[in-house]
N, C-alpha and C. Protein backbone atom coordinates (compact mmCIF):
# COMPACT_ATOMS: atom_id res chain seq x y z
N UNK A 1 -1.66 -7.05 -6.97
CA UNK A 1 -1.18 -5.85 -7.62
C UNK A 1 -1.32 -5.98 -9.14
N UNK A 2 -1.30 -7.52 -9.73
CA UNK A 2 -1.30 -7.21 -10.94
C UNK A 2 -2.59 -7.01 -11.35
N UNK A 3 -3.44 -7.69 -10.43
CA UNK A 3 -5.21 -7.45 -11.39
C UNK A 3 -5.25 -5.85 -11.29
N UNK A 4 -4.78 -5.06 -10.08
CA UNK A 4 -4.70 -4.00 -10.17
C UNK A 4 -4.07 -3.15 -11.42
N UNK A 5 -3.23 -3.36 -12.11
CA UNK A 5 -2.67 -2.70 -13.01
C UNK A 5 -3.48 -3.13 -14.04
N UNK A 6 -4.43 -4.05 -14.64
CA UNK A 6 -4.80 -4.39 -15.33
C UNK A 6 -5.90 -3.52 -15.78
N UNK A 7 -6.73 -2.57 -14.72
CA UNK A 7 -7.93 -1.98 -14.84
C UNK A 7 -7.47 -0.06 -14.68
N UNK A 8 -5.57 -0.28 -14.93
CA UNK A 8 -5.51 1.33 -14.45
C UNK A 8 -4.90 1.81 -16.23
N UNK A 9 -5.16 2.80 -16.59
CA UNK A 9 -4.86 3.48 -17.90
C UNK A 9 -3.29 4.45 -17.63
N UNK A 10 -2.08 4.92 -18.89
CA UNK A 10 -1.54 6.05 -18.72
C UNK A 10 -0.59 5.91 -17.76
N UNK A 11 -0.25 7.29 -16.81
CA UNK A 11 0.62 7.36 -15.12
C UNK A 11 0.40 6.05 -14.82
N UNK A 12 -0.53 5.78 -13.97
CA UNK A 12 -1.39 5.11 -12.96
C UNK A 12 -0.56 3.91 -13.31
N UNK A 13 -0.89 3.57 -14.83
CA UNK A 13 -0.17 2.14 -15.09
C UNK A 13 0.97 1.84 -15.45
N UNK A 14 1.72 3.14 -15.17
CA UNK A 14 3.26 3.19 -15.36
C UNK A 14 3.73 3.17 -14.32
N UNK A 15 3.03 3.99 -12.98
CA UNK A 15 3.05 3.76 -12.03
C UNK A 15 3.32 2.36 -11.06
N UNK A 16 2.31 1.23 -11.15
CA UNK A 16 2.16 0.54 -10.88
C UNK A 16 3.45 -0.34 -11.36
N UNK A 17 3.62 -0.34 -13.05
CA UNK A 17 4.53 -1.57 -13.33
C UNK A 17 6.07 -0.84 -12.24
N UNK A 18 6.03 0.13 -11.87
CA UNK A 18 7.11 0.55 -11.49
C UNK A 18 7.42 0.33 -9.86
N UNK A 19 5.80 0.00 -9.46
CA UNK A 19 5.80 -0.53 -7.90
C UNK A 19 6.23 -1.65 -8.14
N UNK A 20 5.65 -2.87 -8.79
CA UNK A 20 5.94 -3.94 -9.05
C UNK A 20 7.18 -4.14 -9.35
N UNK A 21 7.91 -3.37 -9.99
CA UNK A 21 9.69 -3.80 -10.26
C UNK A 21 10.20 -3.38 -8.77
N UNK A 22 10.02 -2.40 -8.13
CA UNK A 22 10.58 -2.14 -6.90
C UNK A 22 10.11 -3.49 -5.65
N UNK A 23 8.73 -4.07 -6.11
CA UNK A 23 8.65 -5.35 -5.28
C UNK A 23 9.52 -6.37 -5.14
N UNK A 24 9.80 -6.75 -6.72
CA UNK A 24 10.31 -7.62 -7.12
C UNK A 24 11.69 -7.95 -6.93
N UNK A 25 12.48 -6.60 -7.08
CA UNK A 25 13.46 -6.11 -7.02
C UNK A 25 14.23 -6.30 -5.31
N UNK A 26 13.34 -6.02 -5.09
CA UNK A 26 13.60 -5.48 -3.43
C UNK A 26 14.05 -7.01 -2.76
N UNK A 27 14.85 -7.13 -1.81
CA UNK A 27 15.33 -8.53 -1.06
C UNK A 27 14.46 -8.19 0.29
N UNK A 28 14.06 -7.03 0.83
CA UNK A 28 13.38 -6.92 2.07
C UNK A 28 11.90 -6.96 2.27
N UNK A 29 11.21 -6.96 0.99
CA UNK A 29 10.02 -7.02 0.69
C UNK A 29 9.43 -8.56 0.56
N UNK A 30 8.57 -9.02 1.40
CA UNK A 30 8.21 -10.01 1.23
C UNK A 30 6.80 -10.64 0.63
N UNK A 31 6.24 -10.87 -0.09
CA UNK A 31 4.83 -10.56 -0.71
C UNK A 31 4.38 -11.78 -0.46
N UNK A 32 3.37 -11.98 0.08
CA UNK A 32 2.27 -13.21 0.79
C UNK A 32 0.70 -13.15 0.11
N UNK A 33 0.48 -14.40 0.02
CA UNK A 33 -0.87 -14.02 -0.82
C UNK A 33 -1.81 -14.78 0.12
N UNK A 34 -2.67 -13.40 0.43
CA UNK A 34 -3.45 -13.26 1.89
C UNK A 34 -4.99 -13.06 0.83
N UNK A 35 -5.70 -14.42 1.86
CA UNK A 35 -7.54 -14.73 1.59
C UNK A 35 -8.03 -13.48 2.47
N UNK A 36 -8.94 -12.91 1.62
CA UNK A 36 -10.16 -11.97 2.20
C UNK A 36 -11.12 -12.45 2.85
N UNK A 37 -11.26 -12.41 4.11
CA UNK A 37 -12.15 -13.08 5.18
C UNK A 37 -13.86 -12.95 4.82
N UNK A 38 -14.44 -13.77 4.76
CA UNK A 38 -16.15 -13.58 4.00
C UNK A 38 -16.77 -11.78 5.62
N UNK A 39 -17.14 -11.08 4.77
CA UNK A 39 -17.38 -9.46 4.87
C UNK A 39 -16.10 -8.58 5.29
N UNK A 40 -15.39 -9.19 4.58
CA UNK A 40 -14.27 -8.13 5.07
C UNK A 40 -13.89 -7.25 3.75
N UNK A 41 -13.38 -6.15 3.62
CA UNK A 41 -13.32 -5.10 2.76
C UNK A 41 -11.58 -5.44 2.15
N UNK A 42 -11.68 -4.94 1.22
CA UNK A 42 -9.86 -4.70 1.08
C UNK A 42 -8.85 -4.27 1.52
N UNK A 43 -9.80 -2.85 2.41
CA UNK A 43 -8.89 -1.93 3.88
C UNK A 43 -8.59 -3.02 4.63
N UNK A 44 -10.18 -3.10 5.05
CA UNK A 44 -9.95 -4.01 6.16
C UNK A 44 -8.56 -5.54 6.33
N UNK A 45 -8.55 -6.02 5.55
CA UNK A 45 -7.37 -7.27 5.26
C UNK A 45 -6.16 -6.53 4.97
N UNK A 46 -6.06 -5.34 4.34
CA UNK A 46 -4.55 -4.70 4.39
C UNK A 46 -4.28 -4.52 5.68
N UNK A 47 -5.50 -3.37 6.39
CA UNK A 47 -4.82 -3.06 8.11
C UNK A 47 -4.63 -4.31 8.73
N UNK A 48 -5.29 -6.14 8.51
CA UNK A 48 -5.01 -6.96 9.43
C UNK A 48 -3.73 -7.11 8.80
N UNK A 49 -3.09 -7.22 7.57
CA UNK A 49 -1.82 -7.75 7.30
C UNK A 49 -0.80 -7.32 7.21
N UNK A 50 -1.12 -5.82 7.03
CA UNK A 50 0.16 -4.56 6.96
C UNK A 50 1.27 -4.33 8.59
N UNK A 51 2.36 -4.47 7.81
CA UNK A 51 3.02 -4.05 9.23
C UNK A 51 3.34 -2.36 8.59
N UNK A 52 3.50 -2.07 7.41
CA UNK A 52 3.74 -1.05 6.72
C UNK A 52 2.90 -0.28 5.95
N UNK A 53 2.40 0.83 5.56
CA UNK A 53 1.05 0.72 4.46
C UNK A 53 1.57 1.92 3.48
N UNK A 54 1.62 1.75 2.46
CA UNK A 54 1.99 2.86 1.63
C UNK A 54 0.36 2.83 0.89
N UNK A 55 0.06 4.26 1.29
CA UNK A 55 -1.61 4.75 0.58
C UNK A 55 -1.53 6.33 0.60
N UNK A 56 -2.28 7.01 -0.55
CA UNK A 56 -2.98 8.27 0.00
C UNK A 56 -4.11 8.75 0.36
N UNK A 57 -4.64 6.94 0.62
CA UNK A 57 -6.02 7.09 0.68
C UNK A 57 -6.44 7.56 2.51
N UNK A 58 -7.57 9.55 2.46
CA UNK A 58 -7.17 9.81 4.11
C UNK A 58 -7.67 8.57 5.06
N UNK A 59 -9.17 8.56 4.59
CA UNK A 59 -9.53 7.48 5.89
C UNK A 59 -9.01 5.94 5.88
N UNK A 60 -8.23 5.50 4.63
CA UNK A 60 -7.20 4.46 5.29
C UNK A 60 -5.72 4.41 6.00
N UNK A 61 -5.27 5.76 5.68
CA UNK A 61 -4.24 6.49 6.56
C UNK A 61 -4.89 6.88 7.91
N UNK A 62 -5.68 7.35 8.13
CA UNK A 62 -6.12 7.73 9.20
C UNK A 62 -6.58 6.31 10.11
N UNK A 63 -7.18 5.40 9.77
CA UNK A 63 -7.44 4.20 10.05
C UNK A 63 -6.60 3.25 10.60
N UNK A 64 -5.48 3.24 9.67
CA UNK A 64 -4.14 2.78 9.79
C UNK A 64 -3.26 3.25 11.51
N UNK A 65 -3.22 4.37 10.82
CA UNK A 65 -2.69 5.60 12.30
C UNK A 65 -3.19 4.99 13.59
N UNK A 66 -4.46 4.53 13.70
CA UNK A 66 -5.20 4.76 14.70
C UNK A 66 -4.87 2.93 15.33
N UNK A 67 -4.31 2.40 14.02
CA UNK A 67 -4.24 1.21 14.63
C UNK A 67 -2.40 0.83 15.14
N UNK A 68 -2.01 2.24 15.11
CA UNK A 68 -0.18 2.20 15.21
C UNK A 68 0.26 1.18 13.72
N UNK A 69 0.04 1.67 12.32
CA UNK A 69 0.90 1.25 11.64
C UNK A 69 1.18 2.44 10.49
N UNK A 70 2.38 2.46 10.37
CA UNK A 70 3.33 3.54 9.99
C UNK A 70 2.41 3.41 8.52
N UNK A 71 2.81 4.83 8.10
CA UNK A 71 2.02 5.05 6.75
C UNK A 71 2.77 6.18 5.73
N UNK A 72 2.98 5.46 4.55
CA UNK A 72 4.08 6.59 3.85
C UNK A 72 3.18 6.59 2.88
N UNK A 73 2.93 8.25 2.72
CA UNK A 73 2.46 8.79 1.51
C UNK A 73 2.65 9.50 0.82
N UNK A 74 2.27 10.16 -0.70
CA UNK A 74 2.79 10.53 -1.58
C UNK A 74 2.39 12.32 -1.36
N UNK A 75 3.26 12.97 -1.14
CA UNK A 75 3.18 14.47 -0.60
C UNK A 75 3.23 15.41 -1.67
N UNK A 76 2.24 16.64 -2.65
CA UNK A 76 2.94 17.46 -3.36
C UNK A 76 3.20 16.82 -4.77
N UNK A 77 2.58 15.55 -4.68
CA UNK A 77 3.10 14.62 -6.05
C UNK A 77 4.41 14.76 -6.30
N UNK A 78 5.19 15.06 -5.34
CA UNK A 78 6.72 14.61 -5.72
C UNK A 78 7.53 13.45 -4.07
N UNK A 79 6.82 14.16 -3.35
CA UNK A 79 7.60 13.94 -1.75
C UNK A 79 7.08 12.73 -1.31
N UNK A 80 8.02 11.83 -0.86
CA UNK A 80 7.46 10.68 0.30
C UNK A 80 7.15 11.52 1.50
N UNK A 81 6.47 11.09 2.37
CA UNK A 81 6.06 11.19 3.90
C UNK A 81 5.79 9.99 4.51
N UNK A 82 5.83 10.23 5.71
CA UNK A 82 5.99 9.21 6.58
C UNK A 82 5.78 9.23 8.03
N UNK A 83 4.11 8.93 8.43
CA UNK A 83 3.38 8.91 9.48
C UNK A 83 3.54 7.79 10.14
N UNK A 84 4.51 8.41 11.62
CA UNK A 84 4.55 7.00 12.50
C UNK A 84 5.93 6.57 12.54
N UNK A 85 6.14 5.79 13.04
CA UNK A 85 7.68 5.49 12.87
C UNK A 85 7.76 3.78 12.59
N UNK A 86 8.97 4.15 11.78
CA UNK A 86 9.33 2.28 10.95
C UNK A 86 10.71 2.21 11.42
N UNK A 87 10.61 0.66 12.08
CA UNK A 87 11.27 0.20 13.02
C UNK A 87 11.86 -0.49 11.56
């Protein structure tokens, strides 16, 4: 997440430092630092490691879906949503 914030400008990177405090923050969140398998994509290693996926990206929501893992996304630029159910 952080190389990620490193290459985002503005929102995006206000955004981000603000995921990151809610990571950090959080006691139920557990953050693991997971190797990218040689041809595997970045989707691809989130859907193997995600039990949860927060994206608005469709065909990794849709992807996700298809593999039964719940998917909360950003609705209206104000609303959470939440495809699937979290146990």
């Amino acid at each position: 997440m952080k190389r990620v914030r490193e290459n985002l400008q503005g929102k995006d990177k206000i955004a981000a430092d603000f995921a990151l405090k809610l990571i950090k923050n959080s006691k139920e969140i557990e953050i693991s630092k997971e190797d990218i398998k040689k041809g595997e994509t970045i989707d691809d290693a989130l859907l193997r490691v995600a039990d949860i996926l927060c994206t608005n990206d469709k065909k990794l929501r849709k992807r996700a879906r298809e593999k039964g893992i719940p998917v909360i996304y950003l609705r209206q630029k104000k609303y959470l949503d939440i495809d699937g159910y979290i146990r």
